[in-house]
C-alpha atoms as a PDB file:
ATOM      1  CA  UNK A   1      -8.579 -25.514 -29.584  1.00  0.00           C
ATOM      2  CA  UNK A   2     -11.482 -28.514 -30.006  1.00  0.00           C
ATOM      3  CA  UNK A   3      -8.728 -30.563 -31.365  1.00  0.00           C
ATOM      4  CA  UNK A   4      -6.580 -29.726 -28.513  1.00  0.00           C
ATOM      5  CA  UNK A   5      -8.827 -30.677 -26.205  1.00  0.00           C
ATOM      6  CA  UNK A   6      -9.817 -34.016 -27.847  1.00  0.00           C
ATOM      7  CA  UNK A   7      -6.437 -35.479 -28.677  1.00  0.00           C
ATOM      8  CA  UNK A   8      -4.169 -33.532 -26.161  1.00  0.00           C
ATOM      9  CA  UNK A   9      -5.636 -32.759 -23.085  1.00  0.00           C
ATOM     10  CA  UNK A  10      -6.244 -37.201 -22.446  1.00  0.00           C
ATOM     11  CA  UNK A  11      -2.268 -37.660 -22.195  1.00  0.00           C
ATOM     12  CA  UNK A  12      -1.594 -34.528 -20.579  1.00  0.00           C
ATOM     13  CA  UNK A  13      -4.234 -35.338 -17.654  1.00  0.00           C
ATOM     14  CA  UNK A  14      -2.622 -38.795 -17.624  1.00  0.00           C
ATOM     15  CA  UNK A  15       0.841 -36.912 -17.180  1.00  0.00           C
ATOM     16  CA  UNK A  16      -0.266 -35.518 -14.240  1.00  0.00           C
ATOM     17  CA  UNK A  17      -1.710 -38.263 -12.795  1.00  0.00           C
ATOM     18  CA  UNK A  18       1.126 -40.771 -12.831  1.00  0.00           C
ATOM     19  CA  UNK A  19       3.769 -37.319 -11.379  1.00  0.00           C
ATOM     20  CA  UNK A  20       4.982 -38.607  -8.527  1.00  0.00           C
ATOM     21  CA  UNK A  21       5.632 -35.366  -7.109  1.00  0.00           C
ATOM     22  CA  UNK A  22       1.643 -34.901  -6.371  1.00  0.00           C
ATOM     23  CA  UNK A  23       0.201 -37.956  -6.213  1.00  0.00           C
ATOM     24  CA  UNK A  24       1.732 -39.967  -3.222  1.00  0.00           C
ATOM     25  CA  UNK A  25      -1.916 -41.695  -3.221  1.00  0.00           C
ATOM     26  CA  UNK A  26      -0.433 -44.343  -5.677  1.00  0.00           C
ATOM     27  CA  UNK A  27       2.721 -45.604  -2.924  1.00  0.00           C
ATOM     28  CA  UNK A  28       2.278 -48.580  -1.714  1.00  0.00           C
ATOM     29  CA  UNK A  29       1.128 -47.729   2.045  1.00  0.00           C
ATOM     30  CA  UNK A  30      -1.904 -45.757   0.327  1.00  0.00           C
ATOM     31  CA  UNK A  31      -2.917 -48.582  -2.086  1.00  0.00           C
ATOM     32  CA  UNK A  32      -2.300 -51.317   0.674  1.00  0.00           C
ATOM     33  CA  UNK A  33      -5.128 -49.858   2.928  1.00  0.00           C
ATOM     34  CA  UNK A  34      -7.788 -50.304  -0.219  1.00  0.00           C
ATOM     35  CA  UNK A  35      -6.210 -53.655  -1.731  1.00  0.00           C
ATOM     36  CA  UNK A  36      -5.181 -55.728   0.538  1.00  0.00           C
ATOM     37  CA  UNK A  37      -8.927 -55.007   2.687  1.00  0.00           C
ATOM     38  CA  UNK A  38      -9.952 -56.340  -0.726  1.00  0.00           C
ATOM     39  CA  UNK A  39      -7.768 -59.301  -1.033  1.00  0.00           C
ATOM     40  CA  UNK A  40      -8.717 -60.399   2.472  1.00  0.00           C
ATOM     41  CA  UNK A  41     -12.451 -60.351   1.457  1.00  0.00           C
ATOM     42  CA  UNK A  42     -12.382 -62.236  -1.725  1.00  0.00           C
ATOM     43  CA  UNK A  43      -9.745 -64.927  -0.077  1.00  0.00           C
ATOM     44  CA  UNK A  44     -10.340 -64.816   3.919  1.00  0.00           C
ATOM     45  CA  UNK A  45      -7.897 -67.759   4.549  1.00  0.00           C
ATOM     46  CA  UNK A  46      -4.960 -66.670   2.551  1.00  0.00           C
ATOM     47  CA  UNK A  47      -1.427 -65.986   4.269  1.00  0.00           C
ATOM     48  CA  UNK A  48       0.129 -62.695   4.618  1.00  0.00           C
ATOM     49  CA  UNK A  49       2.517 -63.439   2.479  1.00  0.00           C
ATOM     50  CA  UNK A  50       0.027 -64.289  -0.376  1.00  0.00           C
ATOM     51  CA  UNK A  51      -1.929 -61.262   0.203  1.00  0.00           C
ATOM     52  CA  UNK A  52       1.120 -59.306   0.325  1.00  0.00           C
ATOM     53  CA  UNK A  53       2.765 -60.809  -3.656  1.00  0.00           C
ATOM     54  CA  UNK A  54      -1.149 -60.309  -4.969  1.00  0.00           C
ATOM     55  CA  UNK A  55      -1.098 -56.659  -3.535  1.00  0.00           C
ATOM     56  CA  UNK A  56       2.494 -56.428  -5.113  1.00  0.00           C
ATOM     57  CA  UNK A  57       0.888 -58.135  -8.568  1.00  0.00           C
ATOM     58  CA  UNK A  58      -1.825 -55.877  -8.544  1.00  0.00           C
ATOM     59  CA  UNK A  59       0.400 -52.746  -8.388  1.00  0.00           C
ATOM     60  CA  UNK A  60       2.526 -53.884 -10.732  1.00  0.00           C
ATOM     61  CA  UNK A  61      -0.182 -54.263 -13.565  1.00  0.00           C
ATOM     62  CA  UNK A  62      -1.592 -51.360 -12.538  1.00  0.00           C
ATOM     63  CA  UNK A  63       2.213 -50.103 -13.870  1.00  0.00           C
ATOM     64  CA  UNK A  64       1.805 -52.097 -16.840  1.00  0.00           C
ATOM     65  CA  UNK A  65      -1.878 -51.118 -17.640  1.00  0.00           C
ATOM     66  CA  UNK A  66      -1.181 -47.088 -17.111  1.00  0.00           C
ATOM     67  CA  UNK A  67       1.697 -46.662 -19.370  1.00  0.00           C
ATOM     68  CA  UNK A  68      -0.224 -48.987 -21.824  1.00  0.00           C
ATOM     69  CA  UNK A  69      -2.983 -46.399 -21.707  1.00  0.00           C
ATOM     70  CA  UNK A  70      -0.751 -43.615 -21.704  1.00  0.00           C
ATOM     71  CA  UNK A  71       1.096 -45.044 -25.048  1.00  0.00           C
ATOM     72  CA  UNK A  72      -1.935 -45.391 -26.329  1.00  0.00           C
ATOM     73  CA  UNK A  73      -3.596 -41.876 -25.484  1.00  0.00           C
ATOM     74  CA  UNK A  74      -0.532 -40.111 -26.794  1.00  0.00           C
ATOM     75  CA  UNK A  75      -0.278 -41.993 -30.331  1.00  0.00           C
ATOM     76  CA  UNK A  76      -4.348 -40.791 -30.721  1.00  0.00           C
ATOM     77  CA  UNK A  77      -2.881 -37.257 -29.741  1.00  0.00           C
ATOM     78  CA  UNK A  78      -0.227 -37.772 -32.722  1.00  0.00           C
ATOM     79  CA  UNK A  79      -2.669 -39.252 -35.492  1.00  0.00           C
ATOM     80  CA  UNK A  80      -5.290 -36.528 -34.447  1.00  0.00           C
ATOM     81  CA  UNK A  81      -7.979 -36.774 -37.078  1.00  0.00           C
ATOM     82  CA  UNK A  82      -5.917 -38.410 -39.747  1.00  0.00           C
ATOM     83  CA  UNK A  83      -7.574 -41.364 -41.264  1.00  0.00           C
ATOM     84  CA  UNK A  84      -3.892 -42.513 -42.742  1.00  0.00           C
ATOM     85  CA  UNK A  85      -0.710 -43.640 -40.430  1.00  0.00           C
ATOM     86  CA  UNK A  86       2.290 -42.861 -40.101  1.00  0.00           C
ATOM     87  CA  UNK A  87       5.513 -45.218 -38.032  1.00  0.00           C
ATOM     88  CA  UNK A  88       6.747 -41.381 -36.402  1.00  0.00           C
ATOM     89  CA  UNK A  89       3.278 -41.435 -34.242  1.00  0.00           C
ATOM     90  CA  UNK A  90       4.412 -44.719 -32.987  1.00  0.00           C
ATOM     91  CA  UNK A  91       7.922 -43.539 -32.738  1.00  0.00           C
ATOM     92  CA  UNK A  92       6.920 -40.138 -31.211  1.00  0.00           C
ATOM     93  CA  UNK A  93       4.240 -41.884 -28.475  1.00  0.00           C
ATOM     94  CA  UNK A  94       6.877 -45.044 -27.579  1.00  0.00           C
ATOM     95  CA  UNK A  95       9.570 -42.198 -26.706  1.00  0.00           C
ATOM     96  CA  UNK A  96       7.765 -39.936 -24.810  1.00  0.00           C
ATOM     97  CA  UNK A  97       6.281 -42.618 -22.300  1.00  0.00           C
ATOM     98  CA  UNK A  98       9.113 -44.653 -22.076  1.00  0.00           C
ATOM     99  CA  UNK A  99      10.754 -41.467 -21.188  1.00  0.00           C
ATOM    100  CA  UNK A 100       8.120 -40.671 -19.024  1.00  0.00           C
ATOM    101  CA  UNK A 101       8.416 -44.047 -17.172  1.00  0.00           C
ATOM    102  CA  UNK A 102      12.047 -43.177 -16.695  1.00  0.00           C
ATOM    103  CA  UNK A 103      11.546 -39.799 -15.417  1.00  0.00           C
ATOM    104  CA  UNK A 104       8.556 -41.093 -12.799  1.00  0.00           C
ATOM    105  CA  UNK A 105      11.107 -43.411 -11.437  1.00  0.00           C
ATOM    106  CA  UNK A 106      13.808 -41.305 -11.054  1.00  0.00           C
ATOM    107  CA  UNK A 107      11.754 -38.341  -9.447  1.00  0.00           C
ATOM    108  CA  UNK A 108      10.315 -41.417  -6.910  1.00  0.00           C
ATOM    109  CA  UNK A 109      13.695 -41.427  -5.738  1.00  0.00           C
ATOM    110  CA  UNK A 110      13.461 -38.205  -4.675  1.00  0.00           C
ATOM    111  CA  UNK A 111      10.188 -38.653  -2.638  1.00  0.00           C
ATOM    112  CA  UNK A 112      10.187 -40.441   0.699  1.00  0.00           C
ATOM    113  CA  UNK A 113       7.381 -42.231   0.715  1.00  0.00           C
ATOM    114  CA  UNK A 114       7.819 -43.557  -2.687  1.00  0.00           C
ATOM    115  CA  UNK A 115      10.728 -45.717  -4.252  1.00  0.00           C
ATOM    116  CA  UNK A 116      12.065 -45.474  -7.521  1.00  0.00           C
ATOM    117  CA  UNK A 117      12.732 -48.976  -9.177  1.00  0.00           C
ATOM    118  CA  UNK A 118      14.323 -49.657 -12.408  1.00  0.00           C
ATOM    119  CA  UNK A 119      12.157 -52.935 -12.195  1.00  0.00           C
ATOM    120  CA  UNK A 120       8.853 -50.832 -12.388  1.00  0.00           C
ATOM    121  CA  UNK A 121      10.464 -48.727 -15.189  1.00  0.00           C
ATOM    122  CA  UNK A 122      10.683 -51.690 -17.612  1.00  0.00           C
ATOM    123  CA  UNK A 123       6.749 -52.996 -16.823  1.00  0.00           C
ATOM    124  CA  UNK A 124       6.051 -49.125 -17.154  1.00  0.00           C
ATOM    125  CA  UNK A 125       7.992 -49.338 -20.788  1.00  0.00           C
ATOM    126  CA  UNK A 126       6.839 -53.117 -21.559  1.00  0.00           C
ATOM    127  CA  UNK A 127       3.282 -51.941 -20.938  1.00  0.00           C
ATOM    128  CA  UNK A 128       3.320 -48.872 -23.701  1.00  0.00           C
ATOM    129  CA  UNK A 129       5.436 -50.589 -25.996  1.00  0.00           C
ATOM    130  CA  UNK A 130       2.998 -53.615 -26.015  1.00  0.00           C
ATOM    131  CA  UNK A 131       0.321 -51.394 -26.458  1.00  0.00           C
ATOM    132  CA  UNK A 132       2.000 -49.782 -29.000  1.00  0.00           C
ATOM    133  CA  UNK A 133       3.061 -52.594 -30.824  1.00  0.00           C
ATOM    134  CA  UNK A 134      -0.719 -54.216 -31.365  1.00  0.00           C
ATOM    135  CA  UNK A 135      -0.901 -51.040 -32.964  1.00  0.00           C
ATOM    136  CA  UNK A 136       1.354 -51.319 -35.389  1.00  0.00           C
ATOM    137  CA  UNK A 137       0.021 -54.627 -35.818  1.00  0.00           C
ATOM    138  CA  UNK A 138      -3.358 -53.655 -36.031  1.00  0.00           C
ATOM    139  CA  UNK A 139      -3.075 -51.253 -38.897  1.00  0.00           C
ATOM    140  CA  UNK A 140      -0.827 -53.372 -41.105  1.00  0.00           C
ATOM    141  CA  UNK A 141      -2.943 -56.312 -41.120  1.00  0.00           C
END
């Protein structure tokens, strides 16, 4: 049970967090009333249309840096306490958020205040793959 909680419960929390079916705090009308107030202190003379591709910039590396996160949160699941390594916890992490991504998207579709965006599912998927890959890196250097 420790080890569940350890290694386990981290991606599973994260799985909940990015659902789309019960967090609409992450669409874009709920992050634009605490970003762009933020944007408009730090540069006070920039157009609306800046402010408006730096809110769109933030929110899409907050896309990239989640599923980054999440990659990496679910390969520390698969090694557990294992000091050796093994390609299939890469394999197994990669396919589960890049599935993940997919499914968010899709289910956005569903939800009217969010939209689903094949766009955001490849920065979702370039975001734990990277992650993923300076892994693999990592460990065979």
């Amino acid at each position: 049970m420790k080890n569940f909680i350890i290694f386990w419960l981290p991606p599973l929390a994260g799985m909940g967090f990015l659902f789309p079916l019960t967090n609409d705090t992450l669409s874009s009308n709920s992050t634009s009333y605490l970003i762009i107030p933020i944007i408009k202190w730090f540069l006070p003379h920039a157009s609306q249309a800046t402010i408006n591709t730096l809110h769109i910039l933030f929110r899409k590396s907050v896309h990239f840096g989640g599923y980054a996160f999440f990659a990496f949160l679910l390969f520390r699941a698969f090694r557990g306490r294992n000091k050796d390594w093994r390609l299939k916890w890469l394999l197994y992490a990669g396919i589960i958020a890049v599935s993940y991504g997919f499914l968010d998207e899709f289910l956005q579709t569903l939800i009217a205040s969010r939209t689903g965006s094949i766009f955001d599912w490849v920065i979702d998927s370039t975001g734990a793959l990277s992650t993923l890959g300076i892994i693999y890196i990592k460990d065979k250097l």
